[in-house]
C-alpha atoms as a PDB file:
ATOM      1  CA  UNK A   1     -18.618  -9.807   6.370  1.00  0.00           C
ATOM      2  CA  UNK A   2     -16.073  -7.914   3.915  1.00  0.00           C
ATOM      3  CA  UNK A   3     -15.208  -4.602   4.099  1.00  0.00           C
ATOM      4  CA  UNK A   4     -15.268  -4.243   0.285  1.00  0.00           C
ATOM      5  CA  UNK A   5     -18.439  -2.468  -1.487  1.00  0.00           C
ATOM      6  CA  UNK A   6     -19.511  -0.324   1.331  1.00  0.00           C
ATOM      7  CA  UNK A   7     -17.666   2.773  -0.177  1.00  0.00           C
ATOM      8  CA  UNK A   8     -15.436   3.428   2.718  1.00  0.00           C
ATOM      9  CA  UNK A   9     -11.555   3.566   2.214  1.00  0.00           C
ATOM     10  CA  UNK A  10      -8.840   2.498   4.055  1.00  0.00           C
ATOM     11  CA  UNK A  11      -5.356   3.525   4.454  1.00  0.00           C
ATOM     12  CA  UNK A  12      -2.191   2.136   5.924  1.00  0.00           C
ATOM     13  CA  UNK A  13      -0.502   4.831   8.399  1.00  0.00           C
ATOM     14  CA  UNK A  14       2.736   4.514   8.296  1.00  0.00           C
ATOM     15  CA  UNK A  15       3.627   6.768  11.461  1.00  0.00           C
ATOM     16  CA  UNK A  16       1.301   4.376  13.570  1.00  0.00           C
ATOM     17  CA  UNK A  17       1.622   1.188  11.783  1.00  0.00           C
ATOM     18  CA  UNK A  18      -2.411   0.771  11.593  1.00  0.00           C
ATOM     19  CA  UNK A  19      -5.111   0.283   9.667  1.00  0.00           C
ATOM     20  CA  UNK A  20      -7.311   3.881   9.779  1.00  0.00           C
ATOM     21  CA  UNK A  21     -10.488   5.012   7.582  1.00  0.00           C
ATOM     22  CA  UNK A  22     -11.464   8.356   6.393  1.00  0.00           C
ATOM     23  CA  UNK A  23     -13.027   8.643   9.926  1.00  0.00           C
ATOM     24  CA  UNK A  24      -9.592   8.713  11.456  1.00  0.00           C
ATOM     25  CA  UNK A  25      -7.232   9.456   8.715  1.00  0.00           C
ATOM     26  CA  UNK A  26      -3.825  10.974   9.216  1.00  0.00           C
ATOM     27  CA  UNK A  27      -2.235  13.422   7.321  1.00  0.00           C
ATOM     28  CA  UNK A  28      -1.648  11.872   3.247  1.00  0.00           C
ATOM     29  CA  UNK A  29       2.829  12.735   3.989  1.00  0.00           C
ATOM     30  CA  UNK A  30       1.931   9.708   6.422  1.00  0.00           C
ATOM     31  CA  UNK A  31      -0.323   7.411   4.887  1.00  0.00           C
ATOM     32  CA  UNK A  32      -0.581   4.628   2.263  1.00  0.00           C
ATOM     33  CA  UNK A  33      -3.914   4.585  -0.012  1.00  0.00           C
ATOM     34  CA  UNK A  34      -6.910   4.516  -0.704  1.00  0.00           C
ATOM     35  CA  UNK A  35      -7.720   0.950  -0.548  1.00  0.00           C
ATOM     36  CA  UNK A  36     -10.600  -0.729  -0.785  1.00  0.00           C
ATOM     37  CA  UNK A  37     -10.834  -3.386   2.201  1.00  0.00           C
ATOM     38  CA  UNK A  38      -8.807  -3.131   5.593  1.00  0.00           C
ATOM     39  CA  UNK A  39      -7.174  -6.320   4.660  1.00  0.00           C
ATOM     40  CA  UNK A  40      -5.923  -4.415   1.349  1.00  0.00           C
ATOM     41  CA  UNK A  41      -4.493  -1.311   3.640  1.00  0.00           C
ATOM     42  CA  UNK A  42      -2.900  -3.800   6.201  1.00  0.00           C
ATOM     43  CA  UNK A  43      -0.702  -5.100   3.041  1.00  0.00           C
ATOM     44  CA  UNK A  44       0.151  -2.158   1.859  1.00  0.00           C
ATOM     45  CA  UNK A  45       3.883  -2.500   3.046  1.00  0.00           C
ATOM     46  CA  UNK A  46       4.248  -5.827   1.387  1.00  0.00           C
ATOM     47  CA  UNK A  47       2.452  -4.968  -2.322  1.00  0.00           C
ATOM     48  CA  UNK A  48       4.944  -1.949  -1.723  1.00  0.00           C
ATOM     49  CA  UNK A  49       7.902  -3.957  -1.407  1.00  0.00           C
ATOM     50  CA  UNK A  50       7.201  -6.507  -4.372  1.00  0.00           C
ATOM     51  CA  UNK A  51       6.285  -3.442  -6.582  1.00  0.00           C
ATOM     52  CA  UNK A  52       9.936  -2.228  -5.843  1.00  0.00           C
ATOM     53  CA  UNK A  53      11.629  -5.690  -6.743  1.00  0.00           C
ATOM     54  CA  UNK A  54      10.007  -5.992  -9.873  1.00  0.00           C
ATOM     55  CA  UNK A  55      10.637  -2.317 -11.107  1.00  0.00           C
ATOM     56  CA  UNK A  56      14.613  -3.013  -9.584  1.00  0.00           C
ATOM     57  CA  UNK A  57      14.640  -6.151 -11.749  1.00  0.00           C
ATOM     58  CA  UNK A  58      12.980  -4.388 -14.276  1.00  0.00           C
ATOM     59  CA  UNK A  59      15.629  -1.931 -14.682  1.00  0.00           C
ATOM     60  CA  UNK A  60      18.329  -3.635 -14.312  1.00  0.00           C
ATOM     61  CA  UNK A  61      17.250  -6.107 -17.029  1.00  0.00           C
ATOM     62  CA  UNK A  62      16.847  -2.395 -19.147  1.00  0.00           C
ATOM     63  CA  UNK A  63      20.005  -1.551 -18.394  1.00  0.00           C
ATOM     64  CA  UNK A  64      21.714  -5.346 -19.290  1.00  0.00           C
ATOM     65  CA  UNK A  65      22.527  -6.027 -16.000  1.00  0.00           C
ATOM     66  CA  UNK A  66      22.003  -9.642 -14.961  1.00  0.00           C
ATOM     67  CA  UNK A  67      20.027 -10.247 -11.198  1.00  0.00           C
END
């Protein structure tokens, strides 16, 4: 069953390190999203992490710096 297409969101919580819906939802200053599936939410952390190496490469390739 996917979680997709049912119109629910999910969020990552980064003060409890879990997957939570807009049934249980912490405060935003804590939480990662919307996304569209659980399995989207519980990567957050990691998409988060690979957006930040590519803008650091980014940049530094702006700025002529070799990586």
């Amino acid at each position: 069953m996917s979680d997709s297409g049912s119109g629910a969101h999910y969020y990552w919580c980064t003060r409890h390190h879990r997957v939570e819906t807009d049934a249980d939802v912490c405060p935003a200053k804590h939480v990662l999203g919307p996304y569209a599936s659980a399995a989207d939410a519980e990567n957050a952390l990691q998409r988060v992490q690979e957006r930040n190496e590519a803008w650091d490469a980014e940049d530094a390739r702006w700025a002529g710096e070799d990586r």
